[in-house]
Each structure stands twice: as structure tokens, then as C-alpha cells.
C-alpha atoms as a PDB file:
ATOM      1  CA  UNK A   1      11.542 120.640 195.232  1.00  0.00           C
ATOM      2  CA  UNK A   2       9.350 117.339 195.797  1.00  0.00           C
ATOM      3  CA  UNK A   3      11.599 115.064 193.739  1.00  0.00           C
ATOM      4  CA  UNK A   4      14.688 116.199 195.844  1.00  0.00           C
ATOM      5  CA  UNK A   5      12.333 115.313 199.365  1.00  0.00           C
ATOM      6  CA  UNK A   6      11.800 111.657 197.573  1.00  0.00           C
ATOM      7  CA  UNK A   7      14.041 108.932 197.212  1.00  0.00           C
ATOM      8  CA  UNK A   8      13.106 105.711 195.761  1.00  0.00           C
ATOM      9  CA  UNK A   9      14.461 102.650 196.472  1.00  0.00           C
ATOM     10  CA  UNK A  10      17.750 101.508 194.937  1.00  0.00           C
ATOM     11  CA  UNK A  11      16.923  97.532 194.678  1.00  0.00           C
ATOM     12  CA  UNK A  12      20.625  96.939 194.391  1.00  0.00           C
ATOM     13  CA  UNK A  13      22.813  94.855 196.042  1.00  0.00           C
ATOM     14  CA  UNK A  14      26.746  94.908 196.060  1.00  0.00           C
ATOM     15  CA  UNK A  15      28.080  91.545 197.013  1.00  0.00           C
ATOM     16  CA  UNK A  16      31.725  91.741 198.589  1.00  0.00           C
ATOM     17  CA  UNK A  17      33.617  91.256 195.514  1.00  0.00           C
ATOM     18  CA  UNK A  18      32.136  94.632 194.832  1.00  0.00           C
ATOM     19  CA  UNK A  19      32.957  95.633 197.795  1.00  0.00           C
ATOM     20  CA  UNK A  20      36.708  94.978 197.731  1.00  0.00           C
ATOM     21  CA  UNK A  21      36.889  96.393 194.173  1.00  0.00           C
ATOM     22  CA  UNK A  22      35.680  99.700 195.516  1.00  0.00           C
ATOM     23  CA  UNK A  23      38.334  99.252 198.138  1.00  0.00           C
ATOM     24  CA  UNK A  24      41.101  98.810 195.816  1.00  0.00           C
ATOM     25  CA  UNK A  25      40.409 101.620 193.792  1.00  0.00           C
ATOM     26  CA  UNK A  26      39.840 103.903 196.325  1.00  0.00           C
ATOM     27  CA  UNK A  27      43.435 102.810 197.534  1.00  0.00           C
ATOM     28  CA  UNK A  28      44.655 103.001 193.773  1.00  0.00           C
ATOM     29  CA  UNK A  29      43.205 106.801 193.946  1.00  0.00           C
ATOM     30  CA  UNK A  30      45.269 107.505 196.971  1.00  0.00           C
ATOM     31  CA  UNK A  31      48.669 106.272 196.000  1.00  0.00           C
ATOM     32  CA  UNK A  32      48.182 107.715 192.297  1.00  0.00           C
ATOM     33  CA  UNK A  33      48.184 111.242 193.898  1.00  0.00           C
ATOM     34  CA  UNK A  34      50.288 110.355 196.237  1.00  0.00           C
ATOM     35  CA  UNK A  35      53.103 109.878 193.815  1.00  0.00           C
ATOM     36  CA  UNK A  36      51.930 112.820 191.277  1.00  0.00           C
ATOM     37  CA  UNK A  37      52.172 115.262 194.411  1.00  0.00           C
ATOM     38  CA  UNK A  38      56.009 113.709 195.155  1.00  0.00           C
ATOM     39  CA  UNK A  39      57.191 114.593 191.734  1.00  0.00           C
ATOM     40  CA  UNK A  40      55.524 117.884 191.536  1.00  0.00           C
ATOM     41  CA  UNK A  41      57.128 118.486 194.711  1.00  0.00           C
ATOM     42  CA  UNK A  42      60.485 117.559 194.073  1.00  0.00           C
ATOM     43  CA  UNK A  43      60.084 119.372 190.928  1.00  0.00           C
ATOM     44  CA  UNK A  44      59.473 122.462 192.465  1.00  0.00           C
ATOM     45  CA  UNK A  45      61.623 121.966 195.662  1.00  0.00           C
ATOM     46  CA  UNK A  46      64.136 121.665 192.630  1.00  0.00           C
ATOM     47  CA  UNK A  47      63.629 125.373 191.261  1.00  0.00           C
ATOM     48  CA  UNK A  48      64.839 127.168 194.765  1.00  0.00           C
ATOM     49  CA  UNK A  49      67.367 124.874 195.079  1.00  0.00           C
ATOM     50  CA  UNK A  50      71.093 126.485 195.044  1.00  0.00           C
ATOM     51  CA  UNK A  51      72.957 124.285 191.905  1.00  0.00           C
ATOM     52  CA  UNK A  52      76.188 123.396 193.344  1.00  0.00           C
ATOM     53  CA  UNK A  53      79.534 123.458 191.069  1.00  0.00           C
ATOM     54  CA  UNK A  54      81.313 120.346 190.442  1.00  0.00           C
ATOM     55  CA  UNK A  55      85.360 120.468 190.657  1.00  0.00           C
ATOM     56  CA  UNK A  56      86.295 117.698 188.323  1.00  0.00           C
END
């Protein structure tokens, strides 16, 4: 219980390079499951679809 009650000191420093790595992946993240949730959807939105017939 007393090493969750103390922290010590990090003594680290993230310059902002770092910063705007962080940034970018955390934007990479969001647009990675942004397009996996698209295809899943149209995927699925694809099953209850009605399948129209073509009259060549």
C-alpha cells in the first residue's frame, strides 16, 4: 500500500520533437480505426443488404 502512496520523481524531460511524435501517433491511432471500423461496417451493412438482379 505505501509504494502505491509514493511516487518518485521521473527526471525526464520530453523536448517538442517528442512531443509532436506523440501527436502524430496518437492521430495515426485514430485514423487506423477509423478506417478498420468503415470496412467492418460496410462489410456488415453489406450482409442485410437486398442483392439486386441485373437485366443484361
Amino acid at each position: 500500500m505505501a509504494s502505491i502512496c509514493y511516487t518518485n520523481a521521473a527526471h525526464a524531460y520530453l523536448d517538442p520533437s517528442t512531443g509532436g511524435m506523440l501527436i502524430s501517433a496518437i492521430i495515426g491511432m485514430f485514423a487506423t480505426l477509423g478506417l478498420v471500423i468503415k470496412s467492418y461496417w460496410y462489410k456488415l451493412k453489406s450482409l442485410f443488404r437486398k442483392k439486386e438482379k441485373r437485366m443484361d
